[in-house]
C-alpha atoms as a PDB file:
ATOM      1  CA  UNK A   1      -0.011 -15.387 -36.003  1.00  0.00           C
ATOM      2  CA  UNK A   2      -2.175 -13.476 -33.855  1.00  0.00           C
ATOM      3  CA  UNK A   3      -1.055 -10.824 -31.411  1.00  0.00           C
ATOM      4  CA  UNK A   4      -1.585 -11.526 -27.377  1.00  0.00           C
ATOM      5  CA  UNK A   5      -4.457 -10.120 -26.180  1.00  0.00           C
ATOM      6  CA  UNK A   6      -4.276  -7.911 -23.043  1.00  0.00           C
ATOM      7  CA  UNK A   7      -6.809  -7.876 -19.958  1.00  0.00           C
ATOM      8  CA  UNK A   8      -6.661  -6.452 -17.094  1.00  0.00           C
ATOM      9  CA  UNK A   9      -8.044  -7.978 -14.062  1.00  0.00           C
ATOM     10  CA  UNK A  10      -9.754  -6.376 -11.098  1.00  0.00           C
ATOM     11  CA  UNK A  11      -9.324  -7.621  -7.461  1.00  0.00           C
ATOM     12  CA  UNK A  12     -11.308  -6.806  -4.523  1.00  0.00           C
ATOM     13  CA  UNK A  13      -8.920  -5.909  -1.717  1.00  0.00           C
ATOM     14  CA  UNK A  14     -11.161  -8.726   0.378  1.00  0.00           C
ATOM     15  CA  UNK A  15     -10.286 -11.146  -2.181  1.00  0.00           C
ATOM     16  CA  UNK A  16      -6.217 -10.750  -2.053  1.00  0.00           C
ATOM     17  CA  UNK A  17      -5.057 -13.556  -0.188  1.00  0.00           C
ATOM     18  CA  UNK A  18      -7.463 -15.668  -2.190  1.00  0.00           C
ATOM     19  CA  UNK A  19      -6.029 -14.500  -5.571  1.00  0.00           C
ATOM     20  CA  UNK A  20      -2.193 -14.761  -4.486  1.00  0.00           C
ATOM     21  CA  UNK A  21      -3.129 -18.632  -3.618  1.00  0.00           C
ATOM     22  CA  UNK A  22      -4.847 -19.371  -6.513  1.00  0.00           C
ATOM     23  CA  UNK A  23      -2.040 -17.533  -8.575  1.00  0.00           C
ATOM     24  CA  UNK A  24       0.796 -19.650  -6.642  1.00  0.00           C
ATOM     25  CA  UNK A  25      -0.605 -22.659  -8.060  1.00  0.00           C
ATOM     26  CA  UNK A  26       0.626 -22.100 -11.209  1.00  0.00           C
ATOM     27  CA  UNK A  27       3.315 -19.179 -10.521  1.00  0.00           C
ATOM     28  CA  UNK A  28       6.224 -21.960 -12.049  1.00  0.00           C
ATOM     29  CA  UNK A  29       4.338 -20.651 -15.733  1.00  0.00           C
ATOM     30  CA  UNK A  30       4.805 -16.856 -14.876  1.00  0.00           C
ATOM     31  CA  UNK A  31       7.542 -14.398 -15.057  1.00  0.00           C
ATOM     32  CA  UNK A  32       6.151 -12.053 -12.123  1.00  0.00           C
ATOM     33  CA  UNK A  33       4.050 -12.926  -9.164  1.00  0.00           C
ATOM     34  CA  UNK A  34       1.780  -9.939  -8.684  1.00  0.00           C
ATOM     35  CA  UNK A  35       1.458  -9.460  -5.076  1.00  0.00           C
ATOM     36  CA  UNK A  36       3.545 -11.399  -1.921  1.00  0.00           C
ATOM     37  CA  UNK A  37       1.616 -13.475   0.745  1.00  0.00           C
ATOM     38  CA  UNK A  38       3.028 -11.116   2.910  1.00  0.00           C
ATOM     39  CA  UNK A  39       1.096  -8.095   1.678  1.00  0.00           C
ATOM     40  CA  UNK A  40      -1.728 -10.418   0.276  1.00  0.00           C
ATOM     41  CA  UNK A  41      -2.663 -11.291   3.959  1.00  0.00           C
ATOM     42  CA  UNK A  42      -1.837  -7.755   5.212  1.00  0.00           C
ATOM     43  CA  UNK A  43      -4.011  -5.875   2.537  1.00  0.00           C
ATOM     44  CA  UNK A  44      -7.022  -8.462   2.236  1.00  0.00           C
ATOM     45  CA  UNK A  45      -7.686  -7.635   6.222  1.00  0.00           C
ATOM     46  CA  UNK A  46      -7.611  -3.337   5.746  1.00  0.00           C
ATOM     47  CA  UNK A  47      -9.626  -1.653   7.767  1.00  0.00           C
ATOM     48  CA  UNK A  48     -10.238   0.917   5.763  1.00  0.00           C
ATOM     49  CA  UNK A  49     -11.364  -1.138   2.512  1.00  0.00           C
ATOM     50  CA  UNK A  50     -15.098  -1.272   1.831  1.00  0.00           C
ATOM     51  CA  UNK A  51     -16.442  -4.852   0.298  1.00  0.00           C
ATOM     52  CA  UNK A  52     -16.054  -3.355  -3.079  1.00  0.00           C
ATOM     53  CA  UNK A  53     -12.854  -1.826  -2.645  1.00  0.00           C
ATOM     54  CA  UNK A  54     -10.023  -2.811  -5.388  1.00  0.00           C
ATOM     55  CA  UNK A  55      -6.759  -4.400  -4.197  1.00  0.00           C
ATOM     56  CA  UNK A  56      -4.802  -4.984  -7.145  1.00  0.00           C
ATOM     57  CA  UNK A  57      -5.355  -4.545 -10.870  1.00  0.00           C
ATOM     58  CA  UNK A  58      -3.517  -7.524 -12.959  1.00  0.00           C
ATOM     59  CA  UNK A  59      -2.100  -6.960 -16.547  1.00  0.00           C
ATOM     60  CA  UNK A  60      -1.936 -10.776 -18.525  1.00  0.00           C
ATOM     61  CA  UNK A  61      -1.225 -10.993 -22.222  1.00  0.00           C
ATOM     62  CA  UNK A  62      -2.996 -14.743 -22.838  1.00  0.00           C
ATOM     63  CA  UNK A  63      -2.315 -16.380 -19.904  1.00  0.00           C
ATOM     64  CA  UNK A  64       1.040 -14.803 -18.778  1.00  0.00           C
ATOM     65  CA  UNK A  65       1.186 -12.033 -15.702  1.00  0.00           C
ATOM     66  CA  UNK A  66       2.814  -9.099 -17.450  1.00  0.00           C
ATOM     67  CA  UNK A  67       1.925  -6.221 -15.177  1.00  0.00           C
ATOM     68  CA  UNK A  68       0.212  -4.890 -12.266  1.00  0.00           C
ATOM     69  CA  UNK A  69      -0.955  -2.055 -10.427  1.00  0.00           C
ATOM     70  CA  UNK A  70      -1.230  -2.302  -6.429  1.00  0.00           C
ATOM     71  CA  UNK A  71      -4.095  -0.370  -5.009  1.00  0.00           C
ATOM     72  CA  UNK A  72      -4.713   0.210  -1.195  1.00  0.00           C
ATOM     73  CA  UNK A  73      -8.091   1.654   0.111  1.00  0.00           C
ATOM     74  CA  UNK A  74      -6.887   4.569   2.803  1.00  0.00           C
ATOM     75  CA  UNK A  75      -8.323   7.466   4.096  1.00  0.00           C
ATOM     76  CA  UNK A  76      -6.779  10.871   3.674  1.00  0.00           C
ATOM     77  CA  UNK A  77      -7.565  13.635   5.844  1.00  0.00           C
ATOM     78  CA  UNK A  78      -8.754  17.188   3.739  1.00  0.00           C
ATOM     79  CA  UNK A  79      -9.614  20.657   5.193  1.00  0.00           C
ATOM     80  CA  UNK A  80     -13.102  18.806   4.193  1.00  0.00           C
ATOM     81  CA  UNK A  81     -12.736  15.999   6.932  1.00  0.00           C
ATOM     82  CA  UNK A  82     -11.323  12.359   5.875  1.00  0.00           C
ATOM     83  CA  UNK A  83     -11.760  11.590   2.123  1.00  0.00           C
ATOM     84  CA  UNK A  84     -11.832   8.147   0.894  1.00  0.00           C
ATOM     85  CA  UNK A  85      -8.766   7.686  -1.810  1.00  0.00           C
ATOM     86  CA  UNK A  86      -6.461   4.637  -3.052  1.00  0.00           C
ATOM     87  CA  UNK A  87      -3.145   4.312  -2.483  1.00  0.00           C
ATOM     88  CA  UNK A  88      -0.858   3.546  -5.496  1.00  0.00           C
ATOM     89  CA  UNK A  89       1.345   0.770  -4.375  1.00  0.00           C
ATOM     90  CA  UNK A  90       3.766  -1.418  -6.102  1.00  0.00           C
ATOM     91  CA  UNK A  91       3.856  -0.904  -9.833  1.00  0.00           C
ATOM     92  CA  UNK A  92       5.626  -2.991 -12.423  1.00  0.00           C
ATOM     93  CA  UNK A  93       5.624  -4.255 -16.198  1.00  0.00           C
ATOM     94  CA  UNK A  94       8.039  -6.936 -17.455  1.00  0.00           C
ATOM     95  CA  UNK A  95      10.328  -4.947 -20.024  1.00  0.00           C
ATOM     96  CA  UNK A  96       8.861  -6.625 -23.028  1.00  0.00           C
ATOM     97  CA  UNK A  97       5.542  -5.683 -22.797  1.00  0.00           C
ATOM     98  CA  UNK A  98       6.385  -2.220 -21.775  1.00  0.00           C
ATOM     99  CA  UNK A  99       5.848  -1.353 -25.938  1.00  0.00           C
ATOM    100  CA  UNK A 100       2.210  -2.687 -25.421  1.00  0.00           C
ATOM    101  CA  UNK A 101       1.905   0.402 -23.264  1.00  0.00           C
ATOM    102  CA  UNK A 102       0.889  -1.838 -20.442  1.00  0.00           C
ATOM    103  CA  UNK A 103       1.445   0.579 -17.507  1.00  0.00           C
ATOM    104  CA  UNK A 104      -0.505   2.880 -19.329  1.00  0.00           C
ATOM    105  CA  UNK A 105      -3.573   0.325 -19.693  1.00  0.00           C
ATOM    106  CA  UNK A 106      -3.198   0.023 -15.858  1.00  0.00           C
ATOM    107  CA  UNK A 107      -3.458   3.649 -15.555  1.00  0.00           C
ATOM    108  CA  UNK A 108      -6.431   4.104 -17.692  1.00  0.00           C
ATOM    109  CA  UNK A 109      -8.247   1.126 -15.379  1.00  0.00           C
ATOM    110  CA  UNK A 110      -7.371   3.207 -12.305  1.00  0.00           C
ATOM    111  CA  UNK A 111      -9.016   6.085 -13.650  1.00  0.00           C
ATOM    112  CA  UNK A 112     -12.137   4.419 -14.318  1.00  0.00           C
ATOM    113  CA  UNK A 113     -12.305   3.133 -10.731  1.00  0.00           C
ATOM    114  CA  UNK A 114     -13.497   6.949 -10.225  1.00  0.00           C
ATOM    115  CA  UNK A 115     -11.738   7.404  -6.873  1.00  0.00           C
ATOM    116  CA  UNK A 116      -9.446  10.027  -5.530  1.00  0.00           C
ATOM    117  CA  UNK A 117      -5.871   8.604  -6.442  1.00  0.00           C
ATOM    118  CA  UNK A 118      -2.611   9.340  -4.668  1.00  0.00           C
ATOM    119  CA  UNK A 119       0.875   8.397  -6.277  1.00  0.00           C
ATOM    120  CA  UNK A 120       3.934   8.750  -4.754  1.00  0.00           C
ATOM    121  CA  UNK A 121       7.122   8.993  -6.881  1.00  0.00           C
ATOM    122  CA  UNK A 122       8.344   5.535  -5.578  1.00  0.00           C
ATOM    123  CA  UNK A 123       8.787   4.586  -9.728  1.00  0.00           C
ATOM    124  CA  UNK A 124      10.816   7.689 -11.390  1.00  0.00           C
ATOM    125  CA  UNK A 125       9.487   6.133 -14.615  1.00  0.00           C
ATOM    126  CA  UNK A 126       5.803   5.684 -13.753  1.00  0.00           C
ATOM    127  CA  UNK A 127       5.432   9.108 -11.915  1.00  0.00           C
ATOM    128  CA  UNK A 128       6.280  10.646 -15.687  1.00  0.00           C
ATOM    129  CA  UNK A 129       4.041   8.388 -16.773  1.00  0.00           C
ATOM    130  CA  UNK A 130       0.836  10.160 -14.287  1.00  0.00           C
ATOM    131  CA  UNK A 131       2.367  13.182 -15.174  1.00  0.00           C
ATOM    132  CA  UNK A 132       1.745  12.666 -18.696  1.00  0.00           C
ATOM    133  CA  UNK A 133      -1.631  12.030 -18.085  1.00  0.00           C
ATOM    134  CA  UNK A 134      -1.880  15.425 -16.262  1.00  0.00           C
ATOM    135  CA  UNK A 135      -2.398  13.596 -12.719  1.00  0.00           C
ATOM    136  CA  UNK A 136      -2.206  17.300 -10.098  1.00  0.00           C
ATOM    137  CA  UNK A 137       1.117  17.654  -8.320  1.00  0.00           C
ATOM    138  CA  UNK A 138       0.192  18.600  -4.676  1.00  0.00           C
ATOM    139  CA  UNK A 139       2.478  20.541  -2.998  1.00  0.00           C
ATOM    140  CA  UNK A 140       3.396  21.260   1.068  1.00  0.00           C
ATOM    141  CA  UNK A 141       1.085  17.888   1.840  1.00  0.00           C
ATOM    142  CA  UNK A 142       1.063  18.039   6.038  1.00  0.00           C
ATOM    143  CA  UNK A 143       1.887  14.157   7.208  1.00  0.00           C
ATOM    144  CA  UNK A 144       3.157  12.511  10.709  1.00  0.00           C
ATOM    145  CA  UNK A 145       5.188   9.495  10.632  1.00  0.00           C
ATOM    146  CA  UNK A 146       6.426   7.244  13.440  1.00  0.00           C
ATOM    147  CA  UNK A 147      10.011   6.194  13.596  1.00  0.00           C
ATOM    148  CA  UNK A 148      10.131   2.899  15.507  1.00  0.00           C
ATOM    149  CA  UNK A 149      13.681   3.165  15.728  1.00  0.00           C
ATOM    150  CA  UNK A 150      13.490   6.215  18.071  1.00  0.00           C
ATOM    151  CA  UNK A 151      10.808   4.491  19.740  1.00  0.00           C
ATOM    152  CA  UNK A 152      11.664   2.554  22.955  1.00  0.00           C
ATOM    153  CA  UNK A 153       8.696   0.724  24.532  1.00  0.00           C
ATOM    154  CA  UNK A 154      11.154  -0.614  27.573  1.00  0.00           C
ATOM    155  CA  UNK A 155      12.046   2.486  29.085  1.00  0.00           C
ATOM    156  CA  UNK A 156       8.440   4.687  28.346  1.00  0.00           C
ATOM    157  CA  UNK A 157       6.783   2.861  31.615  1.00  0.00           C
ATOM    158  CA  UNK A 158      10.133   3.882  33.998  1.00  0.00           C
ATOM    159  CA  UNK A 159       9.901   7.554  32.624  1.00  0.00           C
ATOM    160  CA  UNK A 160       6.340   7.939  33.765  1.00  0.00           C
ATOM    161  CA  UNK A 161       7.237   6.490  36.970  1.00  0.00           C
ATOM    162  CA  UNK A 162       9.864   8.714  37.422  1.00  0.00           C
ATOM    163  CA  UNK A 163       7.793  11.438  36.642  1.00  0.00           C
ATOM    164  CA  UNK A 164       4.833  10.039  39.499  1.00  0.00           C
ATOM    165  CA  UNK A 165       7.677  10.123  41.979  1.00  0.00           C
ATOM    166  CA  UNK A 166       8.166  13.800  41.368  1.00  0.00           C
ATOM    167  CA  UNK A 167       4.561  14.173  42.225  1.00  0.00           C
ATOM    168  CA  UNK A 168       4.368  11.507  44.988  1.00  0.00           C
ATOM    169  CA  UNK A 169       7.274  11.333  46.777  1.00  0.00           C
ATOM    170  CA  UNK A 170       6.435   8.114  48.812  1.00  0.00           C
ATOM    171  CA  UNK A 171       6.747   6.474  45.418  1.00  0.00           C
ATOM    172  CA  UNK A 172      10.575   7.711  45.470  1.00  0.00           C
ATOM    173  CA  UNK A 173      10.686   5.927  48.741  1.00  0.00           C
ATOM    174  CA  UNK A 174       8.944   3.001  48.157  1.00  0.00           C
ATOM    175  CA  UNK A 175      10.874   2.102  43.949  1.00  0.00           C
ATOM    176  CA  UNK A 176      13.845   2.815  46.336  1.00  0.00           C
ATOM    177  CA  UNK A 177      13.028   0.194  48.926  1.00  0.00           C
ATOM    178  CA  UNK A 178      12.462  -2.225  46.255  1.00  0.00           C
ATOM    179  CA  UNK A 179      15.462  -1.823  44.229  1.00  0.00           C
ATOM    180  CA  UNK A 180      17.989  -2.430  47.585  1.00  0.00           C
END
């Protein structure tokens, strides 16, 4: 008996929502589904992919999904200006293939894209992995964030008009008027 052969397979981030359909047609044989619709329909429509840009690399021993390696096109800005790098997204190898060295596979592919890569440590277990491979820790990295749950989108118009009837006080008079 011969051993499963692994491939990897490489999908354009254009071609996401396409894959993720064609893969639901026959998920009922898999173990993993590689990417949700949900993220399929979001990533497929980036604005900052190019038409060549990769999406998601796909680990299959035979015909069975055994791995993956999520990959979003971003920009990052440098002292330098905006660079173009991918994202490392949603990792994952079903434990029995894990002795194939699977992730590592996926790594090496990601590599030979030949783009700037940034990995979070959102997998304890993969970031030793990268680090293993002597991937550059980066330290002190300057980032903003948004919190929508601080954000209230009700009450920002009636705080600028409070602040116009500070400047105008006929304004005052007239949100008065219209509240009595």
């Amino acid at each position: 008996m011969t051993a499963a052969k692994l491939r990897i397979e490489t999908i354009l981030a254009k071609d996401l929502y396409t894959f993720y359909c064609s893969f639901m047609e026959h998920a009922s044989e898999q173990q993993i589904c590689p990417i949700s619709k949900t993220r399929a329909l979001s990533q497929s429509n980036n604005p900052c992919a190019d038409a060549e840009d990769v999406g998601l690399l796909v680990a299959y021993l035979d015909d069975q999904c055994v791995g993956y390696q999520g990959v979003l096109p971003g920009r990052l800005r440098t002292a330098q200006g905006l660079a173009k790098v991918y994202w490392c997204t949603a990792s994952y190898v079903v434990p029995e293939a894990r002795k194939r060295m699977v992730g590592v596979q996926l790594i090496r592919k990601l590599i030979a894209l030949r783009k700037d890569l940034i990995v979070t440590y959102f997998n304890r277990v993969f970031a030793d992995v990268y680090k293993g491979l002597h991937f550059q820790e980066i330290e002190g990295l300057d980032y903003i964030t948004v919190r929508p749950d601080r954000l209230d989108f009700i009450a920002y118009p009636f705080t600028r008009f409070y602040r116009l009837q500070k400047r105008f006080p006929s304004l005052k008079k007239f949100a008065e008027g219209a509240i009595a």
